[in-house]
N, C-alpha and C. Protein backbone atom coordinates (compact mmCIF):
# COMPACT_ATOMS: atom_id res chain seq x y z
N UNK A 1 132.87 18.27 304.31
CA UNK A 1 133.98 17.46 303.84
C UNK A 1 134.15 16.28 304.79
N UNK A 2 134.61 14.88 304.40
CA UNK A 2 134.57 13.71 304.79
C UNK A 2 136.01 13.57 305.43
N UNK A 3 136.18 14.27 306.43
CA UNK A 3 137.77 13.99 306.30
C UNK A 3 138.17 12.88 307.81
N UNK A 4 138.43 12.11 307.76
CA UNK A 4 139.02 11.32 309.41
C UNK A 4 140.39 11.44 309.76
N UNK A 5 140.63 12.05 311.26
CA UNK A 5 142.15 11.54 311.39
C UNK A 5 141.87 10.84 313.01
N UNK A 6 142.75 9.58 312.76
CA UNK A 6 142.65 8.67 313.76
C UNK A 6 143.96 8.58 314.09
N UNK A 7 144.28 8.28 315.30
CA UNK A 7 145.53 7.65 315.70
C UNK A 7 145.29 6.86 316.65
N UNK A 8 146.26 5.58 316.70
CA UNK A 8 146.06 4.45 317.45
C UNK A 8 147.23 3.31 316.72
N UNK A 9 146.86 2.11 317.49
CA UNK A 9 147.82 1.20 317.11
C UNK A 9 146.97 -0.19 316.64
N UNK A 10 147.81 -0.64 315.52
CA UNK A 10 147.68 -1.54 314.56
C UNK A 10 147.26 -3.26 315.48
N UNK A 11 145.89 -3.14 315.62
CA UNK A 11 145.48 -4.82 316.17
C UNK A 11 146.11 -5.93 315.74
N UNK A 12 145.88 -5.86 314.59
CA UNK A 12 146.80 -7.24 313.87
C UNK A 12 147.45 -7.06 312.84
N UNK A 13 148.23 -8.18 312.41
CA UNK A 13 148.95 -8.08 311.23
C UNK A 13 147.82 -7.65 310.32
N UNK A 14 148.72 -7.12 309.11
CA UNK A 14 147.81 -6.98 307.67
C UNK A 14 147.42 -7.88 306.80
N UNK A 15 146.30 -7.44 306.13
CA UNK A 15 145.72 -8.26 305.16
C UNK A 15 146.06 -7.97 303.81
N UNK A 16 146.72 -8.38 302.63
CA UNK A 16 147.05 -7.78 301.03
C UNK A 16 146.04 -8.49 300.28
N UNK A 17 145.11 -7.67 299.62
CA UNK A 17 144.18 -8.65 298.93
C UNK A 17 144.90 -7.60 297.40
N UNK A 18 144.24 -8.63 296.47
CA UNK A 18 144.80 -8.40 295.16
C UNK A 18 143.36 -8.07 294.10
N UNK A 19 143.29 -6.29 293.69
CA UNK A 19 142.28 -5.86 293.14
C UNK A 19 142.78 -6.12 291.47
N UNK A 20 141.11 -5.46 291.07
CA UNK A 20 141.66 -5.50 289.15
C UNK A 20 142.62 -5.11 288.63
N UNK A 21 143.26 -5.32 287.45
CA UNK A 21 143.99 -4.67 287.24
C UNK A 21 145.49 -4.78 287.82
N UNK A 22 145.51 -5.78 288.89
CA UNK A 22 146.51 -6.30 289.46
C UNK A 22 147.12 -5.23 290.42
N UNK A 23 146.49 -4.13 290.66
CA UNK A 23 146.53 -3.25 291.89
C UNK A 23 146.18 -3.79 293.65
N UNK A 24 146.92 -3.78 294.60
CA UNK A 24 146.82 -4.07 295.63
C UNK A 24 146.43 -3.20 297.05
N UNK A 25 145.48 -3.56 297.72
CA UNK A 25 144.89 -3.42 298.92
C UNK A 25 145.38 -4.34 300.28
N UNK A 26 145.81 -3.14 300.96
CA UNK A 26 146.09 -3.27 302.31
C UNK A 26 145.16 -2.96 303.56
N UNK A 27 145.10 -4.42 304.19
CA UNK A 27 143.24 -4.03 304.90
C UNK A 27 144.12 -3.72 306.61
N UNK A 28 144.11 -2.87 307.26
CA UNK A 28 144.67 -2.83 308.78
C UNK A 28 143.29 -2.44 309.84
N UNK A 29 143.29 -3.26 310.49
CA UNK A 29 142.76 -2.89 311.97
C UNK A 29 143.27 -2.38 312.73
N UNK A 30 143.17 -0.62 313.06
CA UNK A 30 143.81 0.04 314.01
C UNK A 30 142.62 0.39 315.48
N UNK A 31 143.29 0.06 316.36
CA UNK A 31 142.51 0.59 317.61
C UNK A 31 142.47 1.76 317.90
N UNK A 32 141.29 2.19 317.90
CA UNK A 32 141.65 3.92 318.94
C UNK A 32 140.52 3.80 320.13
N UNK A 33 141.28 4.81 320.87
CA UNK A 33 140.53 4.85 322.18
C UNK A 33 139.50 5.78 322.05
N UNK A 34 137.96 5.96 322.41
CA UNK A 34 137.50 6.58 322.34
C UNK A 34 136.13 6.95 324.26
N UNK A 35 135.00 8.10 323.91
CA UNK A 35 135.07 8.06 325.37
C UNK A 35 133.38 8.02 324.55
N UNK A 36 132.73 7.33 326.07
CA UNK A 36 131.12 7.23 325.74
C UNK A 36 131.12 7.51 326.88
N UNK A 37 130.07 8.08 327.39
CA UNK A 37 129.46 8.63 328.57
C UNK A 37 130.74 8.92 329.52
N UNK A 38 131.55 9.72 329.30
CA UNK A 38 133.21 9.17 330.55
C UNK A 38 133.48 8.00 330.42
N UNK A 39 133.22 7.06 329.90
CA UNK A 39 133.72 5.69 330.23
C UNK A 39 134.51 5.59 328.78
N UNK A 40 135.56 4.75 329.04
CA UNK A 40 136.69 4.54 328.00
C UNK A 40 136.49 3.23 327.51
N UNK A 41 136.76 3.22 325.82
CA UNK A 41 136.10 2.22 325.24
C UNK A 41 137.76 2.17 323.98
N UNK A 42 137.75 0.48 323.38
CA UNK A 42 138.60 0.91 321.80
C UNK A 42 137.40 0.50 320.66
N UNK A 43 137.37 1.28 320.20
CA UNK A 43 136.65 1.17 318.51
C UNK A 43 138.02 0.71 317.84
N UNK A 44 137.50 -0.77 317.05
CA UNK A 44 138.79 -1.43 315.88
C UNK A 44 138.34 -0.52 314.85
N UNK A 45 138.85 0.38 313.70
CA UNK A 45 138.56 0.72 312.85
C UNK A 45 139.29 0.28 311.21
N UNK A 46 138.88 -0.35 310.39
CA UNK A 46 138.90 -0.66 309.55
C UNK A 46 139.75 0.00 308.75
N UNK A 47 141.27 0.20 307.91
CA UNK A 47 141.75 1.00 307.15
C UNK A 47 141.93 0.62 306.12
N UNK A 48 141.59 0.92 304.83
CA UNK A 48 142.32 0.55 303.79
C UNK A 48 143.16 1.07 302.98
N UNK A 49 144.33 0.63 302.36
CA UNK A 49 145.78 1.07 302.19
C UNK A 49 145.40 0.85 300.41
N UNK A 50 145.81 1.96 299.91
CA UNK A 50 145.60 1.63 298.13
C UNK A 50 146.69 1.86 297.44
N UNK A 51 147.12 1.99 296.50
CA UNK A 51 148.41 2.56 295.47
C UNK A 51 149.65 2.41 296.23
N UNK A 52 150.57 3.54 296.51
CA UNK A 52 151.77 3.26 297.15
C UNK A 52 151.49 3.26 298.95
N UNK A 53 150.35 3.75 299.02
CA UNK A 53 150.03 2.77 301.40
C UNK A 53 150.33 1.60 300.76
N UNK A 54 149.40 1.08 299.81
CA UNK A 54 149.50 -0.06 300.08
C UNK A 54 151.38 -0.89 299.83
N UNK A 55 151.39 -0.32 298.49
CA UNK A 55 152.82 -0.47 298.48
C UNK A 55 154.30 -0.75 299.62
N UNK A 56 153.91 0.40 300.38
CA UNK A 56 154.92 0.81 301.72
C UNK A 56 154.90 -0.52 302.58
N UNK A 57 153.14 -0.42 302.83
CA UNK A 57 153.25 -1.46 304.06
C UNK A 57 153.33 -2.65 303.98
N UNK A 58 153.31 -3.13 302.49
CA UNK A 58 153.62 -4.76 301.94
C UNK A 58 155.26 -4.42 301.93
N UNK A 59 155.65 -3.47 301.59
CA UNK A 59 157.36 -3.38 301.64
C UNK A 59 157.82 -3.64 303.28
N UNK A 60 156.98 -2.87 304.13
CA UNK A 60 157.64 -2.86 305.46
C UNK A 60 157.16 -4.72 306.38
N UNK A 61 156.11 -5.05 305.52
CA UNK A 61 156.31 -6.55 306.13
C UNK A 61 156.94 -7.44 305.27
N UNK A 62 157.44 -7.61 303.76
CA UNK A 62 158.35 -8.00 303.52
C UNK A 62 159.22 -8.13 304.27
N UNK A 63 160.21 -7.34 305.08
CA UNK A 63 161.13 -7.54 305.96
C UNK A 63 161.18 -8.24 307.07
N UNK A 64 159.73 -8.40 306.72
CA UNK A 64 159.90 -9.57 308.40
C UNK A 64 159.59 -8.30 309.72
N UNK A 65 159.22 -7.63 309.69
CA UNK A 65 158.91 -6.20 310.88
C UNK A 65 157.73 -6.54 311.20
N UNK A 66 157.10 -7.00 312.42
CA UNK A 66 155.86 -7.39 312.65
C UNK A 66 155.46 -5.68 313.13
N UNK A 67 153.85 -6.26 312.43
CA UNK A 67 153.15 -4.32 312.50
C UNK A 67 152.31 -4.52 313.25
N UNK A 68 152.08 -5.47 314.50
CA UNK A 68 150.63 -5.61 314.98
C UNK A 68 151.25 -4.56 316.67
N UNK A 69 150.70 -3.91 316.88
CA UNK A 69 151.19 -3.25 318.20
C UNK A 69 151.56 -1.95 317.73
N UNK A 70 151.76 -1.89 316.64
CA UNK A 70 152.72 -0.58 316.23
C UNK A 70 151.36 1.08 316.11
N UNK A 71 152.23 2.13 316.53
CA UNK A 71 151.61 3.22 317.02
C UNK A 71 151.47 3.84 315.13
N UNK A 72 150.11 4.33 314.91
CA UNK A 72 149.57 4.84 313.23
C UNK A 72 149.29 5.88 313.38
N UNK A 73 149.53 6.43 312.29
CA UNK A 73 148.34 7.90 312.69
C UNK A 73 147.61 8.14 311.10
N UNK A 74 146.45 7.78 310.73
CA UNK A 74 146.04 7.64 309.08
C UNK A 74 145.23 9.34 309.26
N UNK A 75 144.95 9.94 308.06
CA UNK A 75 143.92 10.46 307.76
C UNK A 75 143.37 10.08 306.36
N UNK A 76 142.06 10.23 306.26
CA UNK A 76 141.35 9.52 305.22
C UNK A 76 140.06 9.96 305.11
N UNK A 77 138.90 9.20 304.47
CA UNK A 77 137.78 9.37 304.10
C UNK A 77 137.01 8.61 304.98
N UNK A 78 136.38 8.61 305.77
CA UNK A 78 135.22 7.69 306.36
C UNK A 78 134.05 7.14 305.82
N UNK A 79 133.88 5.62 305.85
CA UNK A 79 132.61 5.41 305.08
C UNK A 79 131.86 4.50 305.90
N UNK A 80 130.63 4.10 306.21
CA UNK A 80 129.55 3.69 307.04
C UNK A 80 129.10 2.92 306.28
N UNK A 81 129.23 1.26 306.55
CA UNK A 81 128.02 0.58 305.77
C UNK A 81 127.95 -0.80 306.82
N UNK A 82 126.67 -1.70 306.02
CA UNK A 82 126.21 -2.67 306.65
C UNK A 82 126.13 -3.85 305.84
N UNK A 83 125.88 -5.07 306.18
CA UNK A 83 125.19 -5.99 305.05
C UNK A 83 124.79 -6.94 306.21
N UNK A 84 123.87 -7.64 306.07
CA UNK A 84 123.05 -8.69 306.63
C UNK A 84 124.16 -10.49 307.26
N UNK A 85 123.92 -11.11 307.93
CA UNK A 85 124.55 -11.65 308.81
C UNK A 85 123.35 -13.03 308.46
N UNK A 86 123.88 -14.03 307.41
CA UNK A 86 122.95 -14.71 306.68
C UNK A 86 122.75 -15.78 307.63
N UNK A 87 123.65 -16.04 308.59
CA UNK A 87 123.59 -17.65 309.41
C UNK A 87 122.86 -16.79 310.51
N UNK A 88 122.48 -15.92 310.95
CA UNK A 88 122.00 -15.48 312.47
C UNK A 88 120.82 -14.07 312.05
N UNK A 89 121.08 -14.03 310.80
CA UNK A 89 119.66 -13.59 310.47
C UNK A 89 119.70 -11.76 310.98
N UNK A 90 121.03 -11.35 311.39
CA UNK A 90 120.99 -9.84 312.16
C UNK A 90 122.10 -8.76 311.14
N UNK A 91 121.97 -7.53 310.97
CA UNK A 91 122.71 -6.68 310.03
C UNK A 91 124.31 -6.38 310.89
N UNK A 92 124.77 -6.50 310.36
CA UNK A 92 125.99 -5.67 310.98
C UNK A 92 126.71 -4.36 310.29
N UNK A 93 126.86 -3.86 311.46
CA UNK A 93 127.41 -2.22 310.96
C UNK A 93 128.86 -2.23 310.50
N UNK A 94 129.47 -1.57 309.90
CA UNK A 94 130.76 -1.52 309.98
C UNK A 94 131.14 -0.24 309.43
N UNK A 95 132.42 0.26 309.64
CA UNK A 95 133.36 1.98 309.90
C UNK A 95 134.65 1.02 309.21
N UNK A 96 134.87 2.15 308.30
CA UNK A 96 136.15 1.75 307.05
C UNK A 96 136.57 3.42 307.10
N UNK A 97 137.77 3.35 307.05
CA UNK A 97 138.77 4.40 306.71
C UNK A 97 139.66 4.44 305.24
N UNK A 98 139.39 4.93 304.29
CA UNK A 98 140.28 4.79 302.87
C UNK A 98 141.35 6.10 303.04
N UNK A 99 142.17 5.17 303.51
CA UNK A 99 143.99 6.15 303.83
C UNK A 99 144.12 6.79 302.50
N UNK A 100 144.43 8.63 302.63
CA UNK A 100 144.79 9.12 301.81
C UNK A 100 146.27 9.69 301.95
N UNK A 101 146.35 9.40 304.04
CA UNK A 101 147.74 9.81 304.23
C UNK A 101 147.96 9.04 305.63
N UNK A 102 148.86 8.57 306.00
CA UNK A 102 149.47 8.20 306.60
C UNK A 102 151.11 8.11 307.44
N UNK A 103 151.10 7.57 308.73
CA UNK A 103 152.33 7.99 309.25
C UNK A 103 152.92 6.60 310.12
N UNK A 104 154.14 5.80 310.16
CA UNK A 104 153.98 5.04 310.82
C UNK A 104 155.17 4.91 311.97
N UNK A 105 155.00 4.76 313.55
CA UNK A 105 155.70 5.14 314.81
C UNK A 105 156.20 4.02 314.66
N UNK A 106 157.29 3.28 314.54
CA UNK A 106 158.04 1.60 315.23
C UNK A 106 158.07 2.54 316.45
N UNK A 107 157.80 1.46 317.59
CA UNK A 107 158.08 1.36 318.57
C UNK A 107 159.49 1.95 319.17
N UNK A 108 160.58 1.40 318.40
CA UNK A 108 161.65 2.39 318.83
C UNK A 108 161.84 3.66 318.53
N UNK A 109 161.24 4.04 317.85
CA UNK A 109 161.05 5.21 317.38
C UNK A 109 160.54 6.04 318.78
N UNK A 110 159.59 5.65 318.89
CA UNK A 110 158.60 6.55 320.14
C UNK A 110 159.27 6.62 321.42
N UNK A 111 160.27 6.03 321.83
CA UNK A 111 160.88 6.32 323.12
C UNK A 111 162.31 7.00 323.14
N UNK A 112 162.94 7.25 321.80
CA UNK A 112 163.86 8.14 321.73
C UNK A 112 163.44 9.76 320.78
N UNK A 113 162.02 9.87 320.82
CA UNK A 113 161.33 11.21 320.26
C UNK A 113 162.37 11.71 318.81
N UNK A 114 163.26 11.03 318.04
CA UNK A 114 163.84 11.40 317.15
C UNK A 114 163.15 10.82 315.78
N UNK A 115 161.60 10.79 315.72
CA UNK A 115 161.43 10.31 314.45
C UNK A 115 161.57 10.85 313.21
N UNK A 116 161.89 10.08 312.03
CA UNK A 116 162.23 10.90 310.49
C UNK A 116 160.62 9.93 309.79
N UNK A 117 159.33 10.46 309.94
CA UNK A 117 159.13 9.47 309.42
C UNK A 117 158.27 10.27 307.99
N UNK A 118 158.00 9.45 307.05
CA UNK A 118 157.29 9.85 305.54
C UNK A 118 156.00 10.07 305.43
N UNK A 119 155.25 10.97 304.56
CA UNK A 119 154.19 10.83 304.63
C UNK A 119 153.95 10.86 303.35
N UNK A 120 152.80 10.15 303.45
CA UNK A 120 152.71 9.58 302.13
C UNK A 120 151.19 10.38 301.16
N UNK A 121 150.94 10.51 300.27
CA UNK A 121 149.53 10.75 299.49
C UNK A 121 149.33 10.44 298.53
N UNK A 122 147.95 10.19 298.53
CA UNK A 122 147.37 9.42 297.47
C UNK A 122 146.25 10.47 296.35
N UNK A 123 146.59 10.12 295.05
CA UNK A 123 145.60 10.94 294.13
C UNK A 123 144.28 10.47 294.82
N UNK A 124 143.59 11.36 294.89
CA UNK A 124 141.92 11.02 295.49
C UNK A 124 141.43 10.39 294.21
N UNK A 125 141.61 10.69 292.99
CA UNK A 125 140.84 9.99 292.09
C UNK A 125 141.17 8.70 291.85
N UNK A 126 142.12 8.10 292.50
CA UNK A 126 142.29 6.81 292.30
C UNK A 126 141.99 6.35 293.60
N UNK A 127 141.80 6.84 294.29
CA UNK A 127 140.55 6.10 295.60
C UNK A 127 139.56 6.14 295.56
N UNK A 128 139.06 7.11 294.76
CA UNK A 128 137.81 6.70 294.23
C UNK A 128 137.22 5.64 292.94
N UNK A 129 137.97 5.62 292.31
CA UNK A 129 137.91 4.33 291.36
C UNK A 129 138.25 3.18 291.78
N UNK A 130 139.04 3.16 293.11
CA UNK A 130 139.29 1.62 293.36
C UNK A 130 138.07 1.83 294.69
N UNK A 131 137.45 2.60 295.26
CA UNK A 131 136.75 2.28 296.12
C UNK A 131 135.26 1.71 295.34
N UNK A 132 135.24 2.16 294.19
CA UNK A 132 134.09 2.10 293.26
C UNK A 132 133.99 0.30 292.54
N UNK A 133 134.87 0.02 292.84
CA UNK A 133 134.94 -1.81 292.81
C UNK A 133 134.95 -2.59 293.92
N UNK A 134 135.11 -1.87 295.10
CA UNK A 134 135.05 -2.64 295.99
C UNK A 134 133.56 -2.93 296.36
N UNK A 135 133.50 -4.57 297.32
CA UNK A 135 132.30 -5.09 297.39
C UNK A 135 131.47 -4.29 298.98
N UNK A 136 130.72 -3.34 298.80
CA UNK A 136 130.27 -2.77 300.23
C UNK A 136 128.39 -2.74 299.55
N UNK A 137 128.18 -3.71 300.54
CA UNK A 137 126.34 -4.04 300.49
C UNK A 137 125.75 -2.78 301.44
């Protein structure tokens, strides 16, 4: 079973791109720390937010709440792909996460340990039909 759970915090603001059907995608770069030989490294990992993720987190920046810094914790599906790098002639790899659940820390939250926060889930069959349009070479 394909299952990922990552936790880490949100690199940058989000991306809302607008799929068929007029359904929306939420693209987040979350950092996690990870270890190679003892030595400490961050892998950016790629998340994408579908149905109501995506929903939530276009609601929670509506408000004006900047999400870049903010502590995540997703679990999801992991997927591995590449496509070619046409001006420099070299492949690049890339690691995508398709959120099936998610959790999100504000900052104030985490220093008074009283969080209420939601978790959210997504029908798998509709991550799979919207992952099935997306463009991955």
């Amino acid at each position: 079973m394909n299952n990922w759970q990552l936790v880490g915090r949100i690199a940058d603001e989000p991306t809302i791109f607008t799929l068929i059907h007029g359904r929306i995608c939420v693209q987040v770069f979350v950092e996690v720390k990870a270890k190679d030989n003892n030595r400490e490294r961050i892998d950016c990992i790629e998340c994408s937010f579908f149905g109501m993720h995506a929903d939530a987190l276009k609601h929670v920046m509506e408000k004006g709440q900047p999400l870049t810094g903010t502590l995540i914790s997703v679990e999801g599906e992991g997927r591995n792909g590449s496509f070619r790098d046409k001006e420099h002639g070299i492949r690049i790899y890339t690691t995508k996460c398709f959120v099936k659940e998610f959790t999100l820390f504000p900052n104030d939250q985490i220093k008074n340990y009283q969080r209420k926060t939601k978790k959210y889930e997504t029908d798998t069959n509709f991550l799979r039909e919207v992952s099935d349009g997306l463009d991955t070479e």
